[in-house]
Structure formats: structure tokens, C-alpha cells
Protein backbone atom coordinates (compact mmCIF):
# COMPACT_ATOMS: atom_id res chain seq x y z
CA UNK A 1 -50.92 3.54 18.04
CA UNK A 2 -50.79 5.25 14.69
CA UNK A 3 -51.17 2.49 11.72
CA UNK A 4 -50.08 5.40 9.53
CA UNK A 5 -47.07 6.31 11.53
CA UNK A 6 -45.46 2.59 11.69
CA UNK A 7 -45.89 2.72 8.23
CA UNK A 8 -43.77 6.20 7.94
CA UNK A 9 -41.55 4.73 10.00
CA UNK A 10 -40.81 1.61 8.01
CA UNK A 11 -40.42 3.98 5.54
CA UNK A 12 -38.05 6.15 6.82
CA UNK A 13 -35.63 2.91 8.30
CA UNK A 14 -35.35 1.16 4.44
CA UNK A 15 -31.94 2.18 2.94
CA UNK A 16 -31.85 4.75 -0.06
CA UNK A 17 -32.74 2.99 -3.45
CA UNK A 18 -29.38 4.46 -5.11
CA UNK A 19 -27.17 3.73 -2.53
CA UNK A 20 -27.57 1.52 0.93
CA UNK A 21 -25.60 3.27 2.82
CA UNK A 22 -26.64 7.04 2.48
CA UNK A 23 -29.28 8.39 4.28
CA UNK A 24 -29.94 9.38 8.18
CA UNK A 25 -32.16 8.63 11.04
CA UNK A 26 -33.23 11.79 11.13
CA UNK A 27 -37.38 10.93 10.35
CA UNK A 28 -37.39 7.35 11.76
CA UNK A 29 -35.99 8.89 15.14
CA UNK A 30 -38.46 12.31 15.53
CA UNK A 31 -41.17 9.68 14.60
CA UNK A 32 -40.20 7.33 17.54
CA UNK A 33 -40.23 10.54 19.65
CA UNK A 34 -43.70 11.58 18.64
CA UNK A 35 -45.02 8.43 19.00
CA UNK A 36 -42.83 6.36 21.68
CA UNK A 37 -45.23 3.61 21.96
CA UNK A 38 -44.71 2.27 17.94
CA UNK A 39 -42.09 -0.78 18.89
CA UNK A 40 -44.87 -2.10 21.78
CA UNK A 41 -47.57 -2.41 19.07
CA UNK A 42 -46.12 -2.79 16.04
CA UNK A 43 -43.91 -6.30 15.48
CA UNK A 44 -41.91 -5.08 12.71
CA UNK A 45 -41.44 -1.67 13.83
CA UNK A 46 -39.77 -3.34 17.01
CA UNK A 47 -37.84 -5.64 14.47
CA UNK A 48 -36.16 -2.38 12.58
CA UNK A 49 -35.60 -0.56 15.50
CA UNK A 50 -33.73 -3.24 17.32
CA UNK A 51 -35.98 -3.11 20.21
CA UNK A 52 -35.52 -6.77 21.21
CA UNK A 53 -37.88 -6.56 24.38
CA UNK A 54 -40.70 -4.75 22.33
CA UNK A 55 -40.51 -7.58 19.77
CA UNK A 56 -40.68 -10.42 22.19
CA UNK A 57 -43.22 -9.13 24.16
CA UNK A 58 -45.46 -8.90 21.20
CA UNK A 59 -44.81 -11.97 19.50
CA UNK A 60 -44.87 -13.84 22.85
CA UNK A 61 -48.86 -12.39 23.45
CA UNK A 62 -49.44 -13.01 20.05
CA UNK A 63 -48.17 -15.30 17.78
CA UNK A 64 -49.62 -14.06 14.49
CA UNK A 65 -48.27 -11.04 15.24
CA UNK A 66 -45.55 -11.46 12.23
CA UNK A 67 -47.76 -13.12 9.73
CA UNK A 68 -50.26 -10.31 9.99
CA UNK A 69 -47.42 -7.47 9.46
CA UNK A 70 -47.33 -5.85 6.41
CA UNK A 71 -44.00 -4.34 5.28
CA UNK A 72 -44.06 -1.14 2.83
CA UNK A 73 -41.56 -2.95 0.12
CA UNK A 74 -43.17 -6.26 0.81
CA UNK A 75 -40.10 -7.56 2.72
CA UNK A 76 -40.13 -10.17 5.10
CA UNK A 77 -39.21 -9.46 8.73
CA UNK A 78 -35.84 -10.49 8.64
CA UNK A 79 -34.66 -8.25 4.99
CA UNK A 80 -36.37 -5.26 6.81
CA UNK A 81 -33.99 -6.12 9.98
CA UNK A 82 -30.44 -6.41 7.96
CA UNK A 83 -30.94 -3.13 5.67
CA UNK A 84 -32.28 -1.34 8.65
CA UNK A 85 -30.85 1.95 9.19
CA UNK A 86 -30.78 1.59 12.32
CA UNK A 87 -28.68 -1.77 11.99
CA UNK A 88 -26.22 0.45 10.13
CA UNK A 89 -26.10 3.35 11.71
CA UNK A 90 -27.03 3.04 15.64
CA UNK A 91 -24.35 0.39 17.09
CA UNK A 92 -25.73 0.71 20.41
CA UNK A 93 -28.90 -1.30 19.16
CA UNK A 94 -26.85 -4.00 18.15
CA UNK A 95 -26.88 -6.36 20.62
CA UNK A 96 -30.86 -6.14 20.36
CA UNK A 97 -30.92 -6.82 16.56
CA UNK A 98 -29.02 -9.54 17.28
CA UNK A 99 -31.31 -11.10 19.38
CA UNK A 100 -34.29 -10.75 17.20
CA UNK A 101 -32.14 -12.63 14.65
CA UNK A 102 -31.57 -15.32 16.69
CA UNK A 103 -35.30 -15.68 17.14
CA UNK A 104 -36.18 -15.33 13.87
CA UNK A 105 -33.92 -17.69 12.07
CA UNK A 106 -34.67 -20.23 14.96
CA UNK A 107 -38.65 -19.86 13.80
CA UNK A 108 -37.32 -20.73 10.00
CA UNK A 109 -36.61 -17.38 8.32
CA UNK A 110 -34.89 -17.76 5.24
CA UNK A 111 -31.22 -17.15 5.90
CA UNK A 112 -31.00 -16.57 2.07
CA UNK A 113 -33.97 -14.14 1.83
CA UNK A 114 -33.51 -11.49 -0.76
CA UNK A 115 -34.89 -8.67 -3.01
CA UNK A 116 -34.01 -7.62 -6.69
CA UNK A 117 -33.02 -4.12 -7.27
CA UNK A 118 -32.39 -3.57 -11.42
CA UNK A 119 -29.38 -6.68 -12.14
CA UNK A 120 -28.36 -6.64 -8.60
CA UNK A 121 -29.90 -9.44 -6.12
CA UNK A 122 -29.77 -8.22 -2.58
CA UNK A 123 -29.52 -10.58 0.08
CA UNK A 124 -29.60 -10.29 3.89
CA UNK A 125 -25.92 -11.09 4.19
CA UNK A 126 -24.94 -8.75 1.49
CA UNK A 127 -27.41 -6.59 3.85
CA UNK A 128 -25.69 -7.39 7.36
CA UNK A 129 -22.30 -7.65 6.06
CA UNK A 130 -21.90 -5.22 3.18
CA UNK A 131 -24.25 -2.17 4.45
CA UNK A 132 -23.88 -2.87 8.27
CA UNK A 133 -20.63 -4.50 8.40
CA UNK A 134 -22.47 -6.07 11.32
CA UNK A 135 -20.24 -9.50 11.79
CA UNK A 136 -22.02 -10.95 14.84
CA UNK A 137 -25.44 -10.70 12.67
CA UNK A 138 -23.38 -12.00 9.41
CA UNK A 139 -21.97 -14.72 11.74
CA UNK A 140 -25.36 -15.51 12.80
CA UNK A 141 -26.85 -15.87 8.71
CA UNK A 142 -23.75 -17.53 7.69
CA UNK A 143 -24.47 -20.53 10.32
CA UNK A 144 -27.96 -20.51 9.59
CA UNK A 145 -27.03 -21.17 6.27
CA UNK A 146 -26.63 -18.52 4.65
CA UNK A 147 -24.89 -18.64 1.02
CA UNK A 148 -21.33 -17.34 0.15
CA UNK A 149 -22.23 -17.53 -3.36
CA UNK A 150 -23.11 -13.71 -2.73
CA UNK A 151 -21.10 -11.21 -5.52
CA UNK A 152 -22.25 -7.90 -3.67
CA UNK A 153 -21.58 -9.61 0.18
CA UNK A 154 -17.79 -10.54 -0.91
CA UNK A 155 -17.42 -7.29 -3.23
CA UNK A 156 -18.95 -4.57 -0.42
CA UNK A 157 -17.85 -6.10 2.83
CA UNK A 158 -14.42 -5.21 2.24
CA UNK A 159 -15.24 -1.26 2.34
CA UNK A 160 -15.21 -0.54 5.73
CA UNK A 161 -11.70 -0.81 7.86
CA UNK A 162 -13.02 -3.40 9.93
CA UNK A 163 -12.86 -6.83 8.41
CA UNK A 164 -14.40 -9.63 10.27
CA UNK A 165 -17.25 -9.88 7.74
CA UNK A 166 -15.08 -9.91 4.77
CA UNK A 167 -13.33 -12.72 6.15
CA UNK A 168 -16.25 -14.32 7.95
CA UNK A 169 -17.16 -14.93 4.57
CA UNK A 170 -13.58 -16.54 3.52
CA UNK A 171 -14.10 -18.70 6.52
CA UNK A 172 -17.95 -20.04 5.61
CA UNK A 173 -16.89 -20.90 2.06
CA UNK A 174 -16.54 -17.91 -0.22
CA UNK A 175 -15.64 -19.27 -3.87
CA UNK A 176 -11.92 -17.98 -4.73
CA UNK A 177 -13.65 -16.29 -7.44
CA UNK A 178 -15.77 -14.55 -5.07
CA UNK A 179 -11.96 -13.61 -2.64
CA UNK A 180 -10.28 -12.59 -5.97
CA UNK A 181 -12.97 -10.02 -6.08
CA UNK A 182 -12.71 -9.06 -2.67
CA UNK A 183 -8.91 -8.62 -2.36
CA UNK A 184 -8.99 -6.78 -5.86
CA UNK A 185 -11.71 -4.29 -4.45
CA UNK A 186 -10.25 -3.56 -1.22
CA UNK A 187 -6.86 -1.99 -3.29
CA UNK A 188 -9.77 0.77 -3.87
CA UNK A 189 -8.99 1.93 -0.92
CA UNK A 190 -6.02 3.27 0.62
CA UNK A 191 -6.10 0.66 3.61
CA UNK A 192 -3.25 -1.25 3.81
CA UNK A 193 -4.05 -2.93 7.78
CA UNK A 194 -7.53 -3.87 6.08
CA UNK A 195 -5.73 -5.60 3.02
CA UNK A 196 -3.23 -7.36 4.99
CA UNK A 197 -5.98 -8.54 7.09
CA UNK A 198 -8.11 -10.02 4.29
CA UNK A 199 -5.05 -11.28 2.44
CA UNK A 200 -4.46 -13.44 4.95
CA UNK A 201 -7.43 -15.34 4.83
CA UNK A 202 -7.49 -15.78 0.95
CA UNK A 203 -6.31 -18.72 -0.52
CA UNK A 204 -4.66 -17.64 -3.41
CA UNK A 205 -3.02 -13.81 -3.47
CA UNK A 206 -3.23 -14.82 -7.77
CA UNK A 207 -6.73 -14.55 -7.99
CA UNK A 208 -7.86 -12.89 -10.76
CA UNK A 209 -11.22 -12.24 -9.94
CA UNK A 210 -13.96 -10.52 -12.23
CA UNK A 211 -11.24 -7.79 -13.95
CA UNK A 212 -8.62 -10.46 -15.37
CA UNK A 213 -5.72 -9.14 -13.00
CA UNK A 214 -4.03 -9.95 -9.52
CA UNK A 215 -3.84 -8.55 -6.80
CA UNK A 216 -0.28 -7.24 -7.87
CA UNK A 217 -1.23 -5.76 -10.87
CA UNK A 218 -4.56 -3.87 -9.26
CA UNK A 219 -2.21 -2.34 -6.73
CA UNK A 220 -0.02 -0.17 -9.43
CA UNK A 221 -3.54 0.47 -10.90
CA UNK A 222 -4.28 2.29 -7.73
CA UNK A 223 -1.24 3.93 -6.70
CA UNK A 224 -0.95 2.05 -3.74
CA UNK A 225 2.13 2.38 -1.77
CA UNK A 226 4.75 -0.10 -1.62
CA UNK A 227 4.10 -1.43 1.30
CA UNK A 228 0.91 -3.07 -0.11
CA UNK A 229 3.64 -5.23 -2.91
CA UNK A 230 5.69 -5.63 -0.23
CA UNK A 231 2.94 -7.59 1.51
CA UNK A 232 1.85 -9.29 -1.38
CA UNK A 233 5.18 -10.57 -2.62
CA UNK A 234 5.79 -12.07 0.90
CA UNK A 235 2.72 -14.15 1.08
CA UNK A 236 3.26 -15.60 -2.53
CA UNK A 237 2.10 -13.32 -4.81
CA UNK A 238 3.79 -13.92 -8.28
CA UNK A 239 6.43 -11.26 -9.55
CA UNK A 240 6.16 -12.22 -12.84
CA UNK A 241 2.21 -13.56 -13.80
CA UNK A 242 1.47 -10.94 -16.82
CA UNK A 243 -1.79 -9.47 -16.87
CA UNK A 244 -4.44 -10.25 -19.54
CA UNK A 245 -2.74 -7.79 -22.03
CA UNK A 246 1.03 -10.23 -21.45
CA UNK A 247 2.21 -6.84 -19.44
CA UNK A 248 3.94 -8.27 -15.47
CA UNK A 249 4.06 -6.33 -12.79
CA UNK A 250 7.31 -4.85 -13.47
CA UNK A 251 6.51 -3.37 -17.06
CA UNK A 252 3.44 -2.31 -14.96
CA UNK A 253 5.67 -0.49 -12.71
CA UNK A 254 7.76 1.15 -14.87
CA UNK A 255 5.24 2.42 -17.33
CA UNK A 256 4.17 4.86 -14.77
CA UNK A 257 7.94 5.41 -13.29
CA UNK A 258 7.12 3.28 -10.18
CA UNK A 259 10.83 2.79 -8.85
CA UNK A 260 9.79 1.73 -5.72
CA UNK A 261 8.25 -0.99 -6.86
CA UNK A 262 10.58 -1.86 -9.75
CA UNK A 263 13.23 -2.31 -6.67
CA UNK A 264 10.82 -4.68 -5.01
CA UNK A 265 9.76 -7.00 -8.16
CA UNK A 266 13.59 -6.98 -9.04
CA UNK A 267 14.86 -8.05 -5.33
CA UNK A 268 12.33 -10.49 -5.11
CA UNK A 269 13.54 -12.18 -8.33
CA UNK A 270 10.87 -10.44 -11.32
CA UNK A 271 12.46 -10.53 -14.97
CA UNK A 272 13.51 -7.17 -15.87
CA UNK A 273 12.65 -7.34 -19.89
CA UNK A 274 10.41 -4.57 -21.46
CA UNK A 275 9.14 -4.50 -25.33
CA UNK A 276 10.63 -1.42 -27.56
CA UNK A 277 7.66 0.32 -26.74
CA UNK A 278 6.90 -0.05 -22.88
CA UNK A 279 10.91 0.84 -22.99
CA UNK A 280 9.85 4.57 -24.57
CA UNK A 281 7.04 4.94 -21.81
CA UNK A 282 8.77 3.76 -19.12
CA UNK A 283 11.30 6.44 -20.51
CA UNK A 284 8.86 9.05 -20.03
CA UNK A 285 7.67 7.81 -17.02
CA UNK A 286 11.43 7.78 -15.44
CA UNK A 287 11.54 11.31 -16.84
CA UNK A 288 14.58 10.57 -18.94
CA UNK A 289 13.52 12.77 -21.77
CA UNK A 290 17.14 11.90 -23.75
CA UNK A 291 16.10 7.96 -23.74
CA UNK A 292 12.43 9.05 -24.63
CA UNK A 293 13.65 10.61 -27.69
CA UNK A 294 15.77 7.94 -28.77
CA UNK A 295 13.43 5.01 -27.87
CA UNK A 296 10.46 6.97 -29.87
CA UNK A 297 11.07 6.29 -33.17
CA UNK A 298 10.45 2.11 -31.99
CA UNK A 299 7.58 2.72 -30.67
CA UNK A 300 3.95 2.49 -31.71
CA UNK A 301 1.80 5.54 -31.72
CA UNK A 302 0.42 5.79 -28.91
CA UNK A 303 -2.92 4.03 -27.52
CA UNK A 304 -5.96 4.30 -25.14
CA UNK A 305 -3.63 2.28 -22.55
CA UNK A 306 -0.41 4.14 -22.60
CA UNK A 307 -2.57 7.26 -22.18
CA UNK A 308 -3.82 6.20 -19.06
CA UNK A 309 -0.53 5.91 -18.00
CA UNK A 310 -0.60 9.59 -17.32
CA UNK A 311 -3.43 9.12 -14.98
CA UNK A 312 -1.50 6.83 -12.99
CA UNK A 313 1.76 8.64 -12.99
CA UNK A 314 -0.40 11.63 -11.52
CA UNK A 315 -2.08 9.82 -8.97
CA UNK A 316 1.34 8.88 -7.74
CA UNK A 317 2.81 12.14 -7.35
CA UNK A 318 5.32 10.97 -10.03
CA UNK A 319 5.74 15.36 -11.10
CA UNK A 320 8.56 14.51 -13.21
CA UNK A 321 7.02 12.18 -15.13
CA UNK A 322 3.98 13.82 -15.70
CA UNK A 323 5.96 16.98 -16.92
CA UNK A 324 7.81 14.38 -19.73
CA UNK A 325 4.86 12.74 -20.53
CA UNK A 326 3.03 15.42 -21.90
CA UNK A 327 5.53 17.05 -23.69
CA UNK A 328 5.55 13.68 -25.68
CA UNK A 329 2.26 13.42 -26.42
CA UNK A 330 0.10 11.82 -23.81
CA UNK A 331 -3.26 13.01 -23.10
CA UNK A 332 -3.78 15.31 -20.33
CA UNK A 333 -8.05 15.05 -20.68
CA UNK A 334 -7.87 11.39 -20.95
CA UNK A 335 -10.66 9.24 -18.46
CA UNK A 336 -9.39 6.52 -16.50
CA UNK A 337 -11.67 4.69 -13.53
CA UNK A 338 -14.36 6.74 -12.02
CA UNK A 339 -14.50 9.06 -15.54
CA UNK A 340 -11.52 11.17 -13.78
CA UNK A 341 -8.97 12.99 -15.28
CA UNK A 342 -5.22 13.29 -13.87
CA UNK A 343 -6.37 16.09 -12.88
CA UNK A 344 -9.07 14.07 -10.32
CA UNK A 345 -6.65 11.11 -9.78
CA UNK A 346 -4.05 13.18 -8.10
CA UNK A 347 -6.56 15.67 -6.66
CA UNK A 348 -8.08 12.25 -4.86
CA UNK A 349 -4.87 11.06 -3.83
CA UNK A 350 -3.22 13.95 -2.20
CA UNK A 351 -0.78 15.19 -4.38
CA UNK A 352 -0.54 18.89 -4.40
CA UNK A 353 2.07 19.47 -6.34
CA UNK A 354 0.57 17.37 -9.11
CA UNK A 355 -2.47 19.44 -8.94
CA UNK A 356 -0.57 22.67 -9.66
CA UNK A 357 1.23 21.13 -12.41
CA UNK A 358 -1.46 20.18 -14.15
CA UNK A 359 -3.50 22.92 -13.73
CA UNK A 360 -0.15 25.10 -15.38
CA UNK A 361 -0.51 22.25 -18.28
CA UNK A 362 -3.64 23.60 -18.65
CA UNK A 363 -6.00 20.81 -17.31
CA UNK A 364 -9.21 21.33 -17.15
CA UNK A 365 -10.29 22.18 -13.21
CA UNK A 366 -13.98 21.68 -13.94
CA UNK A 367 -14.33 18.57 -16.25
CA UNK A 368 -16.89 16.22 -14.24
CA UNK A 369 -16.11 12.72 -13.46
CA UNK A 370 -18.86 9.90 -13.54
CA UNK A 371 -20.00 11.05 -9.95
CA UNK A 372 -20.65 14.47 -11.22
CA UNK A 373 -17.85 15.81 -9.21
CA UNK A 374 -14.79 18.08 -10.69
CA UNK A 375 -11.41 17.88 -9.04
CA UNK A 376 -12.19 20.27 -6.40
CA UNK A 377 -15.79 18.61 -5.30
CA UNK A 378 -14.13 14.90 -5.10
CA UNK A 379 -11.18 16.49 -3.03
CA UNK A 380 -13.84 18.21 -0.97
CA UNK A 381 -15.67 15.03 -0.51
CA UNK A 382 -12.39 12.65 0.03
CA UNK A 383 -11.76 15.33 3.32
CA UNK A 384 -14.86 15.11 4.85
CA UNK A 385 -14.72 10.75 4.61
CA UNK A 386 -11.44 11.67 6.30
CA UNK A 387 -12.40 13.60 9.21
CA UNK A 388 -15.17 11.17 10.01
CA UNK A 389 -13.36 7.91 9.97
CA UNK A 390 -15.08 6.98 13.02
CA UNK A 391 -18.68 7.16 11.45
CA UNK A 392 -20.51 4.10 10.63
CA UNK A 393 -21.43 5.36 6.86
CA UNK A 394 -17.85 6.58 6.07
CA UNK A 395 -15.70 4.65 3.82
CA UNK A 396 -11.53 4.43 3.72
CA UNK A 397 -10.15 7.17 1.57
CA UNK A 398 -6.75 8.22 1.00
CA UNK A 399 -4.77 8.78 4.61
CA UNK A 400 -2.99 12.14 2.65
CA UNK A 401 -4.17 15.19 3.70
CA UNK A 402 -6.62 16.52 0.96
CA UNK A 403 -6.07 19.77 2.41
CA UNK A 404 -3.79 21.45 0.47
CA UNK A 405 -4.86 20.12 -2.79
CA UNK A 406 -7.96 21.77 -2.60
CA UNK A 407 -6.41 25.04 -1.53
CA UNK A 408 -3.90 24.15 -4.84
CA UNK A 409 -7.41 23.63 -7.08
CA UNK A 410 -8.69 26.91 -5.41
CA UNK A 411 -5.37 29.04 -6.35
CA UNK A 412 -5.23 27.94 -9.21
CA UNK A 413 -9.06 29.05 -10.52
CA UNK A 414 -10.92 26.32 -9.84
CA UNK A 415 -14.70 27.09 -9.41
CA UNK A 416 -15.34 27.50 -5.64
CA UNK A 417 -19.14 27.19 -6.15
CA UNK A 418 -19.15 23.31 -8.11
CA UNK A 419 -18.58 21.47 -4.43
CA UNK A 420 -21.22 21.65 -1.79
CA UNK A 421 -21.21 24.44 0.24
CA UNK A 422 -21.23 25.05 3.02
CA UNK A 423 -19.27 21.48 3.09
CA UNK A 424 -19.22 21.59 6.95
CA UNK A 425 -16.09 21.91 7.28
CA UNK A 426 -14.82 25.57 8.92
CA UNK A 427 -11.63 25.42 7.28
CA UNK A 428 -12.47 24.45 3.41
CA UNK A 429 -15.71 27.09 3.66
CA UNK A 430 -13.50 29.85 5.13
CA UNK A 431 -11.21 28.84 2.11
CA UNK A 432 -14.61 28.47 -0.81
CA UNK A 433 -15.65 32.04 1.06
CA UNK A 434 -12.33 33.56 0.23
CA UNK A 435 -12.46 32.01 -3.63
CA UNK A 436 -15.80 33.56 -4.08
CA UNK A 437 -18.35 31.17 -2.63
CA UNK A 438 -21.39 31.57 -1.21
């Protein structure tokens, strides 16, 4: 057995510094095939595999065999296990990492065990339930004792479709700070089974959270469909609670011409009053450039927030408004969440149409976001999340079709060489090939 080798393949099992859940098995596997025999002789090399019979065989012949082990990042058996790739990424080991968990929380591991990275402290249940979105192992922690007082466990457990860890955490105690932040976060995502599943857990659909906003108001934010209010409104969420700026949901709504939603608040009882300025957005937002120009002279000048309205009026597919708002003024560069234009928002979101109208406002197709990506490259990357929904690593992204926005970006000059290429995807390279690619 190869000292040096276990070592690699410790190594090659600990999660990527910048983010937990990138990376492959790639190494840690072809070193398990060159040397099959690591697990047998090696305690914590059986313990971040998941080979449960390797493990107990060699603690049961030798008892020492954990306090001797030496892991690369100093980590104790039992951090090793939960940010194990293999924990994340090979589901048929499961029921085997489960069983070394058992064993090692019954021999007094610390269920709260943890390491710093920069500000963030990373525990083994933000490990098992926020990486792995393993909820038998976060089960497991959270009745050893694990602590719900956990920011990343309640904020990254909700990014995955699957749910039992996010409320596995409601259930064990999470602090309705802590579900605020959870129920906010999962309106990232364009997951409405996930959200009704975690909203029905949380005590209070109110919650503000860590942004100083509901539930309510984070779902016009991010363009979510109606059906999210809809769900919200029926298990108590409050039509009219204003946000921290005195704006409700309804001036919300019909700053970015959100008539959908509008209909909702109003049937379910909201208050219908907007100030003399909101009145001249929402004007542009409806598109009704006659009460635009007569509401504009009551109006402030315009400000960092009204400008963002653009961005969310494009990431609905609200065309007509878009159109209006521009020729009044607002900004068609200006950064919302992310660092992304309207350009980006509706590129991420699916709206083609928006796309092409922008790009004949004359948006900028290559401006970067905070990711580094331009419109085309998130598009790009929101298609391939799509098409592998069923991968452990993949994240919810928008259920639209990406598709023909990027062929809309591509038409309309966007640079087929600033997304990864070949993207493996046949379609979208035959597509960056025909733009000039490659």
C-alpha cells in the first residue's frame, strides 16, 4: 500500500476551495483502480470512499487506526466524510457512508465539527446537507446534535430540487431567521414544486430574512411566475407588508408591468395606491406611453432603483415595456444581481424576443457579468444545467428553453468564441461553428 497514493487520493476526494460542488472523480477513481487495495489499509481512505466494510474491518483489527490517520487539510474523519466527493457525487455509496457515520458519531465525533474557509465557517451539516444534499446523513448529524444555527446549511440546502434537507433542518430547529433565508434563496431558482415544498414547513411565509424583504417581494425580484404568489398568498403571505424602501407588493408589481400579479394582490384584497412617481413607471412599465408622458412631469428624476426596473421588466419578457422604458430614459447598461445587464437577465430567463430587442436597442452582447460570463456564455451555461437535471452537481435553472435565445444572441453578433467551446452540446457547437467558432 502506497502511503503516497492515499495521500493523492485524499487529495483528489476534498471539494474545490472556490466552490464545493465543482470538481469530478476523475483522479480519486483511476487512483482506486491503480491501487485497489487503498480502502483495506488506509482508515480514512475507506472513510471518503464510502467503503463501509473496508473501514470496519480496519478499525475492528485495530483500534488506533483513526487516531494515527493523518488527513491532508488536517480534518477529522468525519469533515473528510461529509465534503467527500464521493458523498456528493457517487449515490450508490451512500448507504455505506451512512454507515460509517453511524459508527463514528456513536464513538463521539463532533456532530458540529467544522473548518474556516475566509468569513465562511463550514460545518459537516452545511457539508452533508448543502454540498451532498445527502438527508439520511443530515438526519443522522442533526440527531446527534448537530446545530441549526448553520447560515450556509439553511442558505445552500435549498439548491437542489430535492428538499428533505432543507426542511430536515426546519424540523430540528432552524431559527426563522435562518427559514427567511432559505425560502428567500430558493426564489433563485425557477422551482416552484421545491418552494412549495419548503414553504410549507416554514413558520412564517413574512420572514424577512438577511435582505429586508418577504418572500412576496423576492419573487417579483426574480421574475417568478405567478404561480409562486399564488402559493404564497394562500398560505398567508401578506398582500400589503411594504418592503424596507415602504414599496408593497403591488407597486412592486406594477413597476415592472407585472399584470399578472397585480390581478392576484388585487383579488386577494392588496390596496391599489401608487405615489406620483411609481404611477409614471408603472406607466412605462404597462407600456402606456400617453400616461408616461403625462405622469412625467410629477415624477422625480430617475434613480439607481427605478433603473433596475428595466432589468426586471426584461427578465419577464415584458417586450412592450422594455421598448417604453427606454425611450424614457431608463438605462439599458444598468447592473442588477449577478453584475447582469437586461441584456443577461432575459438571456437567463428564456426570453428570446427580449434578447433581440435589446440587442436592436443596442445593448451591449459582450458586457461581462460578475461570473465573467456575457449574455451568450450564461445562456450557454443555463442549457447545459438544463439538460443534466438528473446530475448530482447540477442546480435548478430556468425550465424555458435557453435554446433559442442563444441562437437570438448568435444572430444578432454576439461573439461565438466568449462561451466555452466545444460546450458539449451538438446542437449549440454546430450553432458557435456556424457563428465562427472554433
Amino acid at each position: 500500500m502506497s502511503v503516497e497514493a492515499a495521500g493523492r487520493l485524499l487529495l483528489a476526494a476534498m471539494p474545490s476551495p472556490a466552490a464545493h460542488r465543482q470538481g469530478t472523480l476523475d483522479d480519486a477513481l483511476a487512483l482506486l483502480s491503480d491501487h485497489p487495495d487503498l480502502a483495506r489499509h488506509d482508515a480514512l481512505v475507506a472513510i471518503v470512499t464510502g467503503d463501509a466494510d473496508a473501514f470496519e474491518a480496519r478499525v475492528d483489527a485495530d483500534p488506533d487506526a483513526l487516531a494515527s490517520a493523518a488527513h491532508p487539510a488536517g480534518w477529522s474523519p468525519l469533515l473528510a466524510m461529509c465534503f467527500s466527493r464521493f458523498l456528493r457525487l457517487d449515490r450508490a455509496r451512500r448507504p455505506g457512508f451512512h454507515r460509517i457515520a453511524r459508527r463514528l458519531l456513536a464513538a463521539g465525533a463532533d456532530p458540529n465539527d467544522r473548518f474556516i474557509a475566509g468569513d465562511e465557517v463550514e460545518t459537516v451539516l452545511y457539508g452533508a446537507s448543502g454540498v451532498a444534499n445527502d438527508h439520511v446523513l443530515t438526519r443522522l448529524l442533526l440527531e446527534a446534535g448537530a446545530s441549526t444555527d448553520d447560515d450556509e446549511a439553511a442558505y445552500h440546502s435549498v439548491e437542489f430540487d430535492d428538499m428533505r434537507c432543507a426542511r430536515l433542518l426546519i424540523e430540528f430547529g432552524l431559527t426563522l431567521h435562518h427559514q427567511a433565508t432559505s425560502l428567500l434563496h430558493k426564489l433563485d431558482f425557477d422551482d416552484l414544486d421545491g418552494f412549495i415544498a419548503l414553504l410549507d414547513v416554514v413558520a412564517d411565509p413574512n420572514g424577512q430574512g438577511r435582505w429586508g424583504k418577504t418572500a412576496l417581494h423576492m419573487a417579483l425580484d426574480r421574475a417568478r411566475d405567478v404561480r409562486f404568489v399564488d402559493a404564497l398568498i394562500t398560505r398567508g403571505a401578506a398582500v400589503d407588508l411594504p418592503r424596507t424602501d415602504g414599496r408593497t407588493p403591488y407597486a412592486l408589481a406594477a413597476r415592472i408591468g407585472r399584470r399578472d400579479v397585480m390581478t392576484r394582490l388585487v383579488d386577494a384584497g392588496a390596496a391599489v395606491s401608487l405615489s406620483a412617481h411609481d404611477a409614471f413607471v408603472a406607466a412605462c412599465a404597462a407600456g402606456d406611453r400617453a400616461a408616461a408622458a403625462r405622469l412625467r412631469s410629477e415624477a422625480n428624476a430617475l434613480g439607481a432603483e427605478d433603473h433596475l426596473m428595466l432589468v426586471r421588466a426584461a427578465a419577464c419578457g415584458n417586450d412592450v415595456g422594455v421598448a417604453t422604458m427606454l425611450d424614457f430614459g431608463f438605462g439599458l447598461e444598468t447592473r442588477a444581481e449577478w453584475g447582469g445587464t437586461a441584456l443577461h437577465h432575459a438571456a437567463w430567463h428564456g426570453r428570446a424576443s427580449t434578447v433581440c430587442l435589446l440587442l436592436s436597442r443596442g445593448a451591449d452582447a459582450e458586457v461581462l457579468n460578475s461570473y465573467g460570463d456575457t449574455a451568450l456564455g450564461a445562456a450557454v451555461w443555463a442549457l447545459s444545467q438544463q439538460r443534466r437535471r438528473d446530475d448530482p452537481e447540477s442546480m435548478p435553472v430556468p425550465r424555458v428553453d435557453v435554446l433559442p435565445v442563444i441562437e437570438a444572441l448568435l444572430a444578432g453578433g454576439a461573439n461565438p468564441s466568449a462561451t466555452r467551446f466545444p460546450s458539449g452540446m451538438a446542437d449549440v457547437d454546430a450553432l458557435l461553428v456556424r457563428h465562427g467558432a472554433g
